[in-house]
Protein backbone atom coordinates (compact mmCIF):
# COMPACT_ATOMS: atom_id res chain seq x y z
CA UNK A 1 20.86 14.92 64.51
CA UNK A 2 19.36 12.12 62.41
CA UNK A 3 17.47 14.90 60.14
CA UNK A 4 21.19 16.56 59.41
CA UNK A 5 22.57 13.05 59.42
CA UNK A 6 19.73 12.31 56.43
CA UNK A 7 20.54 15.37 54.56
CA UNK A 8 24.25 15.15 54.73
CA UNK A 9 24.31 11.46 53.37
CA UNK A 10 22.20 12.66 50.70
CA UNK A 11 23.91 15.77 49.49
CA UNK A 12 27.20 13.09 49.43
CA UNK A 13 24.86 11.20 46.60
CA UNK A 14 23.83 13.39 44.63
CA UNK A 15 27.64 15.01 44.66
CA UNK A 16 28.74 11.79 43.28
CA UNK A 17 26.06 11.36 41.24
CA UNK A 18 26.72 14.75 39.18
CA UNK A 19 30.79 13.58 39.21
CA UNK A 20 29.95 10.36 37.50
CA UNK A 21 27.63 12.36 35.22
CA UNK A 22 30.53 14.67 34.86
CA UNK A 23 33.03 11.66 34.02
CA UNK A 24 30.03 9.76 32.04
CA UNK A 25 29.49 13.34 29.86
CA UNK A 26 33.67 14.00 29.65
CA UNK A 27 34.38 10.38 28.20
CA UNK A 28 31.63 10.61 25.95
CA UNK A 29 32.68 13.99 24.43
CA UNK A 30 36.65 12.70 24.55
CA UNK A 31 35.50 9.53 23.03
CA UNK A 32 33.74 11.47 20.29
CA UNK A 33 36.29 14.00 19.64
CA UNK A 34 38.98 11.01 19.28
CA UNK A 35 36.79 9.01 17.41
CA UNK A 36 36.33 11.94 14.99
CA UNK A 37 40.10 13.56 14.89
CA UNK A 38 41.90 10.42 15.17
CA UNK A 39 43.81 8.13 12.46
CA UNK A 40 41.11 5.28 13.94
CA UNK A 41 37.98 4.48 12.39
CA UNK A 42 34.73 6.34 12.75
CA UNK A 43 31.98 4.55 14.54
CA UNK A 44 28.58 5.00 12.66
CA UNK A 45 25.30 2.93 13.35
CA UNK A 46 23.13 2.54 10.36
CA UNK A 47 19.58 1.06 10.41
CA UNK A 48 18.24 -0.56 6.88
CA UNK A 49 15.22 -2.71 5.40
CA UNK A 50 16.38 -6.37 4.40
CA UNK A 51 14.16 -8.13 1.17
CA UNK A 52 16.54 -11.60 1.60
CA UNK A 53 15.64 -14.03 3.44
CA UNK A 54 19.03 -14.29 5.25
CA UNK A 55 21.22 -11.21 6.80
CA UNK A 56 24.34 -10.89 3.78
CA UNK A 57 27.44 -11.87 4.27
CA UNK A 58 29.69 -9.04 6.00
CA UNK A 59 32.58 -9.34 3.03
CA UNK A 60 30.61 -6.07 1.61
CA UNK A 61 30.78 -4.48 4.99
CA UNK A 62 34.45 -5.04 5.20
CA UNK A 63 35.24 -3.89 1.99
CA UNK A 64 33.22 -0.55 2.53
CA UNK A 65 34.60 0.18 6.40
CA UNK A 66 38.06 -0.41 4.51
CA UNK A 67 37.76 2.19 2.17
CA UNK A 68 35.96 4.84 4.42
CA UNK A 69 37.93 4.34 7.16
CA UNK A 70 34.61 3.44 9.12
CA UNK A 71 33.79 0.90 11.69
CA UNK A 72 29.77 -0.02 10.52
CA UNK A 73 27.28 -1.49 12.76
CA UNK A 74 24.21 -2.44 10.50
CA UNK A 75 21.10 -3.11 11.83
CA UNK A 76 19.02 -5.01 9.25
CA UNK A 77 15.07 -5.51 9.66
CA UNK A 78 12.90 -8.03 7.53
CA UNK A 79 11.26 -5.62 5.02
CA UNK A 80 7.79 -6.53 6.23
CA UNK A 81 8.25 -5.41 9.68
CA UNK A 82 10.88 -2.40 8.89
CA UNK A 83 7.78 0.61 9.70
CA UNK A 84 7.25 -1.09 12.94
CA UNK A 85 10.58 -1.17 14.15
CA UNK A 86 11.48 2.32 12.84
CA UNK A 87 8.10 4.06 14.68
CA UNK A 88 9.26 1.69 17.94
CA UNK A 89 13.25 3.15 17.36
CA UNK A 90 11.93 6.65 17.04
CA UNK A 91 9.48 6.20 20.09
CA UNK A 92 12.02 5.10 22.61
CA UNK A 93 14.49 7.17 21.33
CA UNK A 94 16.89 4.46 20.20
CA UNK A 95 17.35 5.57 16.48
CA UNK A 96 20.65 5.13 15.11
CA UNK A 97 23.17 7.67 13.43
CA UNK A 98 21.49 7.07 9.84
CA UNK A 99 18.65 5.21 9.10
CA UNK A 100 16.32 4.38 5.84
CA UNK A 101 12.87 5.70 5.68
CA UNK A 102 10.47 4.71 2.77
CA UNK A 103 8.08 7.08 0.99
CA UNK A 104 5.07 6.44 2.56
CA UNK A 105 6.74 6.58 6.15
CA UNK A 106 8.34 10.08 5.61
CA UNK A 107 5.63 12.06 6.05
CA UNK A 108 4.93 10.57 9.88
CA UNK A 109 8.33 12.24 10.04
CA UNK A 110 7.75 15.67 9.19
CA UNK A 111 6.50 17.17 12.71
CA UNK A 112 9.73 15.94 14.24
CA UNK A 113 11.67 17.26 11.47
CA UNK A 114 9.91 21.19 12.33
CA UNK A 115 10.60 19.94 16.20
CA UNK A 116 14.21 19.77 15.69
CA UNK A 117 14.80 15.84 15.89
CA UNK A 118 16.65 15.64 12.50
CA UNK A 119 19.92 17.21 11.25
CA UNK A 120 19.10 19.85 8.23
CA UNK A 121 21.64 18.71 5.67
CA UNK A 122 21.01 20.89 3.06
CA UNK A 123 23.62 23.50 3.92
CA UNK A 124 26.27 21.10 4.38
CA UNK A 125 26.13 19.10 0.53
CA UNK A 126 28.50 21.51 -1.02
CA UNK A 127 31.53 20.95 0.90
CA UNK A 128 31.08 17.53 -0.50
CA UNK A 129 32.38 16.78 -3.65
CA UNK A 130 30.04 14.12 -4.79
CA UNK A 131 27.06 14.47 -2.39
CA UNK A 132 26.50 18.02 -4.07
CA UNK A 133 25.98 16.42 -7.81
CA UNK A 134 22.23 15.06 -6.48
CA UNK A 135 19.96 15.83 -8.63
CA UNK A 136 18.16 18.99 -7.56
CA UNK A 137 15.12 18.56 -8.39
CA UNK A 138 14.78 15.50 -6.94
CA UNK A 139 16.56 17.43 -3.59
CA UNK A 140 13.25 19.57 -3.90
CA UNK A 141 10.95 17.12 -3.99
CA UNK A 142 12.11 15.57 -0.41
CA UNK A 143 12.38 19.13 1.27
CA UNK A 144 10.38 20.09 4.21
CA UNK A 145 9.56 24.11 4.58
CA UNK A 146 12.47 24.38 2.18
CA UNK A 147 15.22 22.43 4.08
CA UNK A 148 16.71 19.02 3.28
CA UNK A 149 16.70 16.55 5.85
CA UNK A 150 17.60 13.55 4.23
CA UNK A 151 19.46 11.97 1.41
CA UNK A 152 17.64 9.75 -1.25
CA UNK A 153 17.80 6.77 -3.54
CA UNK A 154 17.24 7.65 -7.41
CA UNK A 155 14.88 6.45 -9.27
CA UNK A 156 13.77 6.72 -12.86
CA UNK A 157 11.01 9.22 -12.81
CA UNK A 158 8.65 6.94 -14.87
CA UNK A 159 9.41 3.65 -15.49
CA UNK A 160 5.69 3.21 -17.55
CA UNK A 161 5.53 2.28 -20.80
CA UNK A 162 3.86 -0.63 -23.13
CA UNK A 163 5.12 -4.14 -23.26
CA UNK A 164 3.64 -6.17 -26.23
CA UNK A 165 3.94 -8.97 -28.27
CA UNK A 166 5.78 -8.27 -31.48
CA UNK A 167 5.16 -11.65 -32.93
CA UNK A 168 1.17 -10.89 -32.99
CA UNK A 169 1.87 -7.40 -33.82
CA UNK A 170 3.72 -8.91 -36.79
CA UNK A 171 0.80 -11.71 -38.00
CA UNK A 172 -1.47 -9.20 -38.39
CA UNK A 173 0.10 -6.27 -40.00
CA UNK A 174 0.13 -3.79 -36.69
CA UNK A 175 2.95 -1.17 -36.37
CA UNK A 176 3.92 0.04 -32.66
CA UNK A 177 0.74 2.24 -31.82
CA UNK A 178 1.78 5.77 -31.24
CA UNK A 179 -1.48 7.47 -30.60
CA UNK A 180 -4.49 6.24 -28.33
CA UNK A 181 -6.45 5.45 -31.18
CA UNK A 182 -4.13 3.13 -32.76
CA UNK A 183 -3.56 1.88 -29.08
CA UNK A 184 -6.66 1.05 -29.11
CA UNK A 185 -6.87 -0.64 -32.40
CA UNK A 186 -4.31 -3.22 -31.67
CA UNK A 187 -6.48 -4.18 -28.56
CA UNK A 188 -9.21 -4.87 -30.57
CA UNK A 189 -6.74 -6.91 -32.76
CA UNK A 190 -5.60 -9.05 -30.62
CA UNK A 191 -8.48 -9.58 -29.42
CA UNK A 192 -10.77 -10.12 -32.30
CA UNK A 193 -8.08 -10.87 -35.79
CA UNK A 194 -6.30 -14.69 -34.09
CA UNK A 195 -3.08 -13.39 -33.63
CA UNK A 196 -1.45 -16.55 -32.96
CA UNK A 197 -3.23 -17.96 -35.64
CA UNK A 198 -4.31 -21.04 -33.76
CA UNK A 199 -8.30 -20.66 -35.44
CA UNK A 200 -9.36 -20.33 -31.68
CA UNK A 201 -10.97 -17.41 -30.53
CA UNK A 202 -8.99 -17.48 -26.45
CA UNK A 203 -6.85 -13.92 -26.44
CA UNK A 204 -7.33 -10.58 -25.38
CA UNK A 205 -5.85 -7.46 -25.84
CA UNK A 206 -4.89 -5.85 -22.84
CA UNK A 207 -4.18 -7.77 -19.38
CA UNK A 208 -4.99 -5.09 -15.77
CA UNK A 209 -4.81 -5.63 -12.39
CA UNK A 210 -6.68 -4.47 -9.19
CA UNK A 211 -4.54 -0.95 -8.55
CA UNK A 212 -5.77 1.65 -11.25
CA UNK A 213 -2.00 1.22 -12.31
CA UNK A 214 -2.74 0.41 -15.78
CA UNK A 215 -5.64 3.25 -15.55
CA UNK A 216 -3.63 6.08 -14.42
CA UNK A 217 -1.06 5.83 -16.69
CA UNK A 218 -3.33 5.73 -20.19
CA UNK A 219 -4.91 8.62 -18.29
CA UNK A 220 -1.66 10.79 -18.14
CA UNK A 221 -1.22 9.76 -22.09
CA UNK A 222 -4.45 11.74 -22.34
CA UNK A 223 -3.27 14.53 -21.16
CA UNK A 224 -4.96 14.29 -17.25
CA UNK A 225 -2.60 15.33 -14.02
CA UNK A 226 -1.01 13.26 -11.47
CA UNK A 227 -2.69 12.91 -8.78
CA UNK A 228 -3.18 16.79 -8.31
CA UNK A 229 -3.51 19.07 -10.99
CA UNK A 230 -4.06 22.92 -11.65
CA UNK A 231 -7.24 24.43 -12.61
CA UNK A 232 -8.04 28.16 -13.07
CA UNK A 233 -5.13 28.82 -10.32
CA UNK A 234 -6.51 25.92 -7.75
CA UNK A 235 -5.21 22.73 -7.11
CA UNK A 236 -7.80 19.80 -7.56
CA UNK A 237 -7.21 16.51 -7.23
CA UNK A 238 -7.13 14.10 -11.11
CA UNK A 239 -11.03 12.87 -10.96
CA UNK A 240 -12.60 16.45 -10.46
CA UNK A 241 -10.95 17.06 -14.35
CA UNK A 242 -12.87 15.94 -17.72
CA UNK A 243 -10.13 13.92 -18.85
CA UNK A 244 -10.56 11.24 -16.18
CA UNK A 245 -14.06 10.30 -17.43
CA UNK A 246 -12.67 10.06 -20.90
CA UNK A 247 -10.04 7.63 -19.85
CA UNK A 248 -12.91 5.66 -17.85
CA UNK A 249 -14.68 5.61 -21.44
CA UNK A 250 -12.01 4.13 -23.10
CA UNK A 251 -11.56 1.87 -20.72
CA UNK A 252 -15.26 0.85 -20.35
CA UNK A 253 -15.28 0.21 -24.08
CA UNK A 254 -12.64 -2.57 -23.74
CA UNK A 255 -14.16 -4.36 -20.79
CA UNK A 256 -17.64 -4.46 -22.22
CA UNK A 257 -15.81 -5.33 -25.59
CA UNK A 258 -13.83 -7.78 -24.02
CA UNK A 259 -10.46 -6.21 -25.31
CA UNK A 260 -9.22 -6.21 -21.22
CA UNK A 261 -9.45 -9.21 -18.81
CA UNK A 262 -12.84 -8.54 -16.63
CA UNK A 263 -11.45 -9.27 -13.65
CA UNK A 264 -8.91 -6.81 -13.32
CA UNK A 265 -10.01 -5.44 -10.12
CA UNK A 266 -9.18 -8.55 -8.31
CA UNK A 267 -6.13 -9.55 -10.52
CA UNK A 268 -2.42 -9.99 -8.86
CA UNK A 269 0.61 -8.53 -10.80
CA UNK A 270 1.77 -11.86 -10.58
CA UNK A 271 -1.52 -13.59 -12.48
CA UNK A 272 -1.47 -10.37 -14.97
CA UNK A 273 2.13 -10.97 -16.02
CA UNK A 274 0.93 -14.67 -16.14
CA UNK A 275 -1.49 -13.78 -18.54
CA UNK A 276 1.58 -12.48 -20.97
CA UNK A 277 3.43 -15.47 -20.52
CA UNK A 278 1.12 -18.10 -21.48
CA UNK A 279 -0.08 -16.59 -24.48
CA UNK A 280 -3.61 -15.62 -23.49
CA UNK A 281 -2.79 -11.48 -23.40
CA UNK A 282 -0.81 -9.26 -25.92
CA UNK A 283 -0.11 -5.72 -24.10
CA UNK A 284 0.92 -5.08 -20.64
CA UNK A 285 1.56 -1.22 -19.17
CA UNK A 286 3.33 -1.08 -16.35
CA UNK A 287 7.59 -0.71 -15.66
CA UNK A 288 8.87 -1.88 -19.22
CA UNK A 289 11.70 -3.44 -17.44
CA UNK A 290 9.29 -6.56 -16.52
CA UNK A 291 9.76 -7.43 -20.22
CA UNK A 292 12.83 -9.42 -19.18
CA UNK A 293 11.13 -11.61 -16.92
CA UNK A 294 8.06 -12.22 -18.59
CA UNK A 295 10.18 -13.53 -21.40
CA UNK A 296 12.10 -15.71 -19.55
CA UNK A 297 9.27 -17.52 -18.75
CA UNK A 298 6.78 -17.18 -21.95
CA UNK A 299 10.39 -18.61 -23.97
CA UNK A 300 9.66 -21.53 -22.21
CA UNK A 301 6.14 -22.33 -23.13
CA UNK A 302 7.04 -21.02 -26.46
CA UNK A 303 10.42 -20.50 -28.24
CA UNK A 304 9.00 -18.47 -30.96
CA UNK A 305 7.89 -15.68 -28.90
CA UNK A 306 8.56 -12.07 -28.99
CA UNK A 307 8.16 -9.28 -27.27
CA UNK A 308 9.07 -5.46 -27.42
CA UNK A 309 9.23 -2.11 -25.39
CA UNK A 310 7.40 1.51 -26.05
CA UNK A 311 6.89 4.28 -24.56
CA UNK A 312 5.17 7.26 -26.36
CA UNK A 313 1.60 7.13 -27.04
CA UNK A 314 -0.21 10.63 -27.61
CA UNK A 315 -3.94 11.52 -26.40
CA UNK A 316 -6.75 12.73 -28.77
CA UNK A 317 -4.36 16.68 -28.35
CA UNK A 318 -1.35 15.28 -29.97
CA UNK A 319 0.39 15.45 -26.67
CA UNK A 320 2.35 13.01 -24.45
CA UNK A 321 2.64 12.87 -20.82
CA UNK A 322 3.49 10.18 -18.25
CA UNK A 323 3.00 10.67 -14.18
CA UNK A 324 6.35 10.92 -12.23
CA UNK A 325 7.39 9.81 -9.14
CA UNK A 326 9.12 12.27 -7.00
CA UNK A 327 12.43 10.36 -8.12
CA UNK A 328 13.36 8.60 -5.32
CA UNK A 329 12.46 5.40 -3.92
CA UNK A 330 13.58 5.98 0.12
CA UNK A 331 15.69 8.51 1.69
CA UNK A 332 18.48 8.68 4.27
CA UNK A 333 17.63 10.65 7.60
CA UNK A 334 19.87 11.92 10.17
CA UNK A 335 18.25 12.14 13.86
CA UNK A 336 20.28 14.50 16.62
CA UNK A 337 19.33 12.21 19.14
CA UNK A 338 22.45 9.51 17.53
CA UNK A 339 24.22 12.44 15.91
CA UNK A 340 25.40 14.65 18.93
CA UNK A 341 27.53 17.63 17.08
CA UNK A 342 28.10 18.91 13.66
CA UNK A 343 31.57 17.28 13.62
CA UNK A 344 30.03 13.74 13.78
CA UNK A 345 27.02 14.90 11.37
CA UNK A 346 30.29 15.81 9.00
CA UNK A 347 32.00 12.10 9.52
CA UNK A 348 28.70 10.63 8.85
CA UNK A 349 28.18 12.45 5.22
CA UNK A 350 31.56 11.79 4.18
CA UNK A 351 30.58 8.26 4.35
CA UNK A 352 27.90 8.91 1.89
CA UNK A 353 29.72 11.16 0.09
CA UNK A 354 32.16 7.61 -0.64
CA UNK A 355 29.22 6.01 -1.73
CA UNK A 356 28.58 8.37 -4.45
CA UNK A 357 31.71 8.41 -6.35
CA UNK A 358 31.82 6.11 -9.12
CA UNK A 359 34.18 3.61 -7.36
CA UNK A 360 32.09 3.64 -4.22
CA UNK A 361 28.67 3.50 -5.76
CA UNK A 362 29.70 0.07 -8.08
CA UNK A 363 31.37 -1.71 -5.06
CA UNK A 364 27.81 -1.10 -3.18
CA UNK A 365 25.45 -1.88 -6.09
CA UNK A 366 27.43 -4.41 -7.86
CA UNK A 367 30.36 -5.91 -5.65
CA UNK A 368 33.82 -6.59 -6.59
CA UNK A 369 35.08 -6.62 -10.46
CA UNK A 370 35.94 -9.97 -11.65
CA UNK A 371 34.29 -11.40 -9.01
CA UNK A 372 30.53 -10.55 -8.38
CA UNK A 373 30.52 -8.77 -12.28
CA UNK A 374 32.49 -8.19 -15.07
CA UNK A 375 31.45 -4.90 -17.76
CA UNK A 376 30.00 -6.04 -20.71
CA UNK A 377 29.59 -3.30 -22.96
CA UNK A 378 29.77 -0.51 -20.56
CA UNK A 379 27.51 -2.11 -18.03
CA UNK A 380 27.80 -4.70 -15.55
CA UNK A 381 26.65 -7.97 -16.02
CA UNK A 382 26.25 -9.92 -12.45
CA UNK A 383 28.66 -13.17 -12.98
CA UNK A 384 27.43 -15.61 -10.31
CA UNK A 385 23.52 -14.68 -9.08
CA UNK A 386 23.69 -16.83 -6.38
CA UNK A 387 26.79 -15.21 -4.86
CA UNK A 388 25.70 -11.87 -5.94
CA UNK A 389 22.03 -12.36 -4.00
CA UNK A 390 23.83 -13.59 -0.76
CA UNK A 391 27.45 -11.36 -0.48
CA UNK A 392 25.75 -7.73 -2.29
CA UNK A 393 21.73 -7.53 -3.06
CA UNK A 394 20.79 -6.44 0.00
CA UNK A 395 22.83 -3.67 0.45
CA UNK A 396 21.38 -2.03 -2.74
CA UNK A 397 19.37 -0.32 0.32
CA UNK A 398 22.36 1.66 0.88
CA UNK A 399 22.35 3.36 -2.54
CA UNK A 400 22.56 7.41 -2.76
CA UNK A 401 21.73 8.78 -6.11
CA UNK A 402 21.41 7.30 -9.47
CA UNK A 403 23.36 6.20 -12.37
CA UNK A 404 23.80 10.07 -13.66
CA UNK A 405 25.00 11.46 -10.53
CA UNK A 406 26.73 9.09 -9.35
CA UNK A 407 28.32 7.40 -12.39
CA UNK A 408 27.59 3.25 -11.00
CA UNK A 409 27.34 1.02 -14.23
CA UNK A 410 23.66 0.28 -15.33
CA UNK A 411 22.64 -3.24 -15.72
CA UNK A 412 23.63 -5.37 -19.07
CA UNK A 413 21.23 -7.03 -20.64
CA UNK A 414 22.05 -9.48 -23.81
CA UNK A 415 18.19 -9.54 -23.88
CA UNK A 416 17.23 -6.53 -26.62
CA UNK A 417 13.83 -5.32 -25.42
CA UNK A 418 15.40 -5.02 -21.63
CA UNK A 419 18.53 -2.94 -22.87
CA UNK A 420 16.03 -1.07 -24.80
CA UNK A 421 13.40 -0.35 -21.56
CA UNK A 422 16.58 1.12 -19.63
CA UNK A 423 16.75 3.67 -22.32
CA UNK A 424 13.20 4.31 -22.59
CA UNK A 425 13.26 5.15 -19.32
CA UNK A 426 15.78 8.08 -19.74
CA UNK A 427 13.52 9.44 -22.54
CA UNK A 428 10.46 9.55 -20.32
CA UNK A 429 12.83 11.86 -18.52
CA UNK A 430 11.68 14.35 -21.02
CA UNK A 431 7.81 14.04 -20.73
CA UNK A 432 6.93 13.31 -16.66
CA UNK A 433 3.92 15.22 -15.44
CA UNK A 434 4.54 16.03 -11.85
CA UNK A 435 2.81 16.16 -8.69
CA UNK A 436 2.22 19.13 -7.94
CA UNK A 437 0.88 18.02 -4.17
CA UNK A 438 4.44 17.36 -3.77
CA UNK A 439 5.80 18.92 -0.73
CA UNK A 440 2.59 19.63 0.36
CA UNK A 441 0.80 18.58 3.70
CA UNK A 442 -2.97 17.90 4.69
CA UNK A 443 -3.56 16.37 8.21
CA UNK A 444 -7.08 15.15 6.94
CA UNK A 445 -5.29 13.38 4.01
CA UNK A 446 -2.86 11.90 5.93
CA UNK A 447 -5.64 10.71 8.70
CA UNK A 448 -8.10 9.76 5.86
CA UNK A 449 -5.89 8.33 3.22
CA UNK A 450 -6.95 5.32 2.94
CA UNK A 451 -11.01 5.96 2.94
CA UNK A 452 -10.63 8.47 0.49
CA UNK A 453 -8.70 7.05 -1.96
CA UNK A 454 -11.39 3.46 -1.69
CA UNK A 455 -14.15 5.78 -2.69
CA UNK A 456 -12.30 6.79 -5.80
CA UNK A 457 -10.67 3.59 -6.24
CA UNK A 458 -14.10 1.52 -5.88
CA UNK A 459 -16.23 4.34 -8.29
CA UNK A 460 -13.76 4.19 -11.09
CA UNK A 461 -14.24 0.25 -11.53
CA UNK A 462 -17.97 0.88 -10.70
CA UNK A 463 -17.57 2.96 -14.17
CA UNK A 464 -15.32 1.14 -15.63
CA UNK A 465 -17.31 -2.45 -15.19
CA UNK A 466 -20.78 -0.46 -15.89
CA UNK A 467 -21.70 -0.86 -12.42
CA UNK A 468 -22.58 3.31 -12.04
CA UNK A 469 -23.20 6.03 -14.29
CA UNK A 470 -21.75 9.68 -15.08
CA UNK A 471 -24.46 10.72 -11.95
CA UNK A 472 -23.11 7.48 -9.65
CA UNK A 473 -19.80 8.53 -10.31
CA UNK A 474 -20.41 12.89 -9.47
CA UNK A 475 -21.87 10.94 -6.24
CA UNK A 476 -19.05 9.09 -5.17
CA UNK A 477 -17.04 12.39 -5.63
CA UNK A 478 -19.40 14.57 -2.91
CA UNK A 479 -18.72 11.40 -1.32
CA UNK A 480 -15.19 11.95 -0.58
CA UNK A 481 -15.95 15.55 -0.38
CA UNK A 482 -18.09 14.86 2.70
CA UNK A 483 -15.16 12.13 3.80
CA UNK A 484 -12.59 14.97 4.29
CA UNK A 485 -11.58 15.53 0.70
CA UNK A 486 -13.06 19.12 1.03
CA UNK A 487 -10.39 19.88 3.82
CA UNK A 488 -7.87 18.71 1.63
CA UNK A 489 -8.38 20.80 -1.16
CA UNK A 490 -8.92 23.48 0.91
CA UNK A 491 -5.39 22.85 3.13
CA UNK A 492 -3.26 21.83 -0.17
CA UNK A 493 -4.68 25.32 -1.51
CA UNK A 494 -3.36 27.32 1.83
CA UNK A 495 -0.26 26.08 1.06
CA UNK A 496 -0.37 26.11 -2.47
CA UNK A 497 -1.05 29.90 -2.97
CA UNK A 498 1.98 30.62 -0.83
């Protein structure tokens, strides 16, 4: 009797267990379908990186649930520990319905994205007004296996370009280089002629810094790849082509010359634009927008000074080329574990879609007219930093698209060279050299990433400070051969011939 008594009691439990499973599941869906179909707002959890010190004021997140009809719970994680708590969300199944993901972190992604885990957007974009003016080829450069699984934040495609000082330029006769040659001649000029005609001989030409930045992108004037480049119908990576030990030529000619500072391997960004500011360097290559800040500072030490922007320098072929980024900076996922049914998927987008009209896309980039910004000139110019940094920066994070697509004010300048840098940047529109590893995938790369790309890194200053030879330098490349880099030539090439 106690055995039937037992089994009885038991099947009562689990009867009421299923019921308030039953009840849990019903108010879940009901809750759901209201939340959707009703006049009330939509629910949405959104998970982004924060670069303030402080979370923002919620006057922003008012102002956006108010016109998207939108009740917003925003998770914000310090910058520098926004990887952890995304793999720790994603691990315990805790994600919420749309959450950033930078570029480096997407590709961790991509085996959950074949599993299933992540909404496929792509088919959905063009019952969206504004979500379907992204730009497509940047759309093609996040796909996985041809689907779209997330939404992303424009950027330029190159922002590279030379920043220099005029005024020296100017002392001693020198017009804006446009070929490598005369590049290379005003390096030697400001290092050798006194350009600030103080009878001392303490400048240089060119200031580097420890990241082959500088490197890479006088190598793509040259006429070399990024990153991976085709060669009698294979893909090989940029050292394995000539042009890469031309471009460590040139620049082991200015180090043992002097023309470049010596220590660039170990230099900061922060010491090399230093170097600008105080007079003791006259070219810098890098995002041509940093000419605004190093001026603000170098006008200090010196009112007289003067700077400008370019962007087109050809190699020894009379061609151009600069390496492009795959034009976004992060991207938006989706994960089915938050987002239960293609209704809410739908509620979520047409949030986004808001943020890409024009109306949308200022309030989130630039505030409130008249209040955070007023337009100067067809651009906004931020009225009150302080209040702008506290009330709207940090939800920049939230940005879909770009200026072009979806049709947010660029930034004013009254400072010439800047204005002129945001321009330059739509020209190098017209000359990016792409990546054509893009899209690709290589386990061993992805498990060997960093090793690889040390033995590379290190053998190109090796060269570069006269360290190693042509032979040293052929060594370092078996090197990474034997390291893995065989397997991932040979895996981007399975791909790549499909």
């Amino acid at each position: 009797m106690k055995k039937i008594w037992l089994i009885s009691a038991l099947c009562m439990v689990a009867c009421l267990i299923v019921a308030c499973s039953n009840n849990t599941t019903s108010k879940k869906e009901n809750d759901s379908s209201s939340s959707s179909n009703s006049d009330g707002p939509f629910e949405m959890s959104v998970m982004l990186n924060l670069h303030t010190p402080e979370v923002p004021q919620d006057k922003l997140e008012k102002l956006l649930e108010e016109k998207t009809n939108t009740e917003l719970e925003i998770q914000w994680v310090p910058d520098g520990n926004y990887e952890e708590r995304v793999n720790t969300a994603f691990s315990t199944n805790t994600l919420p319905d749309a959450f950033l993901v930078k570029t480096e972190q997407f590709v961790q992604f991509k085996d959950a994205i074949r599993d299933g885990q992540f909404w496929e957007i792509g088919p959905y974009l063009e019952e969206f007004e504004n979500l379907s003016k992204l730009r497509e080829s940047t759309l093609e450069n996040s796909k996985v296996d041809g689907g779209l699984y997330s939404l992303y934040m424009g950027r330029p495609l190159s922002r590279s370009g030379l920043i220099y000082r005029k005024d020296w330029a100017d002392n001693l006769g020198i017009e804006t280089p446009k070929t490598i040659d005369e590049f290379y001649e005003m390096l030697r000029a400001f290092t050798e002629d006194d350009p600030d005609g103080n009878g001392k001989n303490d400048t240089i030409g060119l200031t580097d810094r420890g990241n082959l930045g500088t490197f890479v992108t006088v190598f793509s004037w040259m006429g070399g790849p990024n990153r991976w480049g085709e060669q009698d119908g294979k893909l090989l990576p940029e050292f394995m082509f000539p042009v890469y030990k031309e471009a460590m030529d040139f620049f082991k000619d200015l180090h043992s010359n002097g023309y470049m500072n010596k220590d660039a391997q170990v230099t900061s960004k922060t010491d090399q634009q230093e170097m600008m500011k105080n007079g003791t360097a006259g070219a810098y290559i890098g995002s041509m927008q940093d000419v605004h800040g190093i001026y603000q500072d170098a006008k200090v030490i010196n009112p007289d000074v003067s700077f400008d922007v370019h962007n087109y320098i050809e190699g020894a072929n009379g061609e151009f080329g600069l390496r492009s980024i795959p034009g976004y900076g992060s991207l938006i996922m989706f994960p089915k574990s938050a987002i239960t049914s293609e209704e809410e998927l739908k509620e979520v987008l047409k949030f986004f879609d808001y943020l890409m009209t024009k109306e949308g896309a200022n309030l989130l980039i630039w505030g409130q007219e008249g209040e955070h910004y007023e337009v100067v000139d067809g651009r906004a110019d931020v009225i009150d930093q302080d209040k702008f940094d506290v009330e709207i920066k940090p939800y920049t994070a939230f940005e879909i698209g770009e200026p072009m697509t979806n049709g947010r004010y660029e930034s004013y300048y009254d400072y010439e060279p800047a204005a002129k840098a945001t321009e330059l940047y739509k020209d190098n529109d017209n000359y990016v050299v792409n990546d054509l590893s893009v899209g690709l995938d290589s386990e061993t790369y992805i498990k060997n990433a960093g090793t690889l790309d040390q033995i590379i890194e290190d053998a190109t200053y090796q060269y570069i400070q006269g360290q190693t030879d042509e032979a040293g330098f052929d060594a370092a490349i078996e090197k990474w051969k034997e390291a893995g880099g065989e397997e991932v030539i040979k895996e981007y090439n399975e791909q790549w011939s499909k």
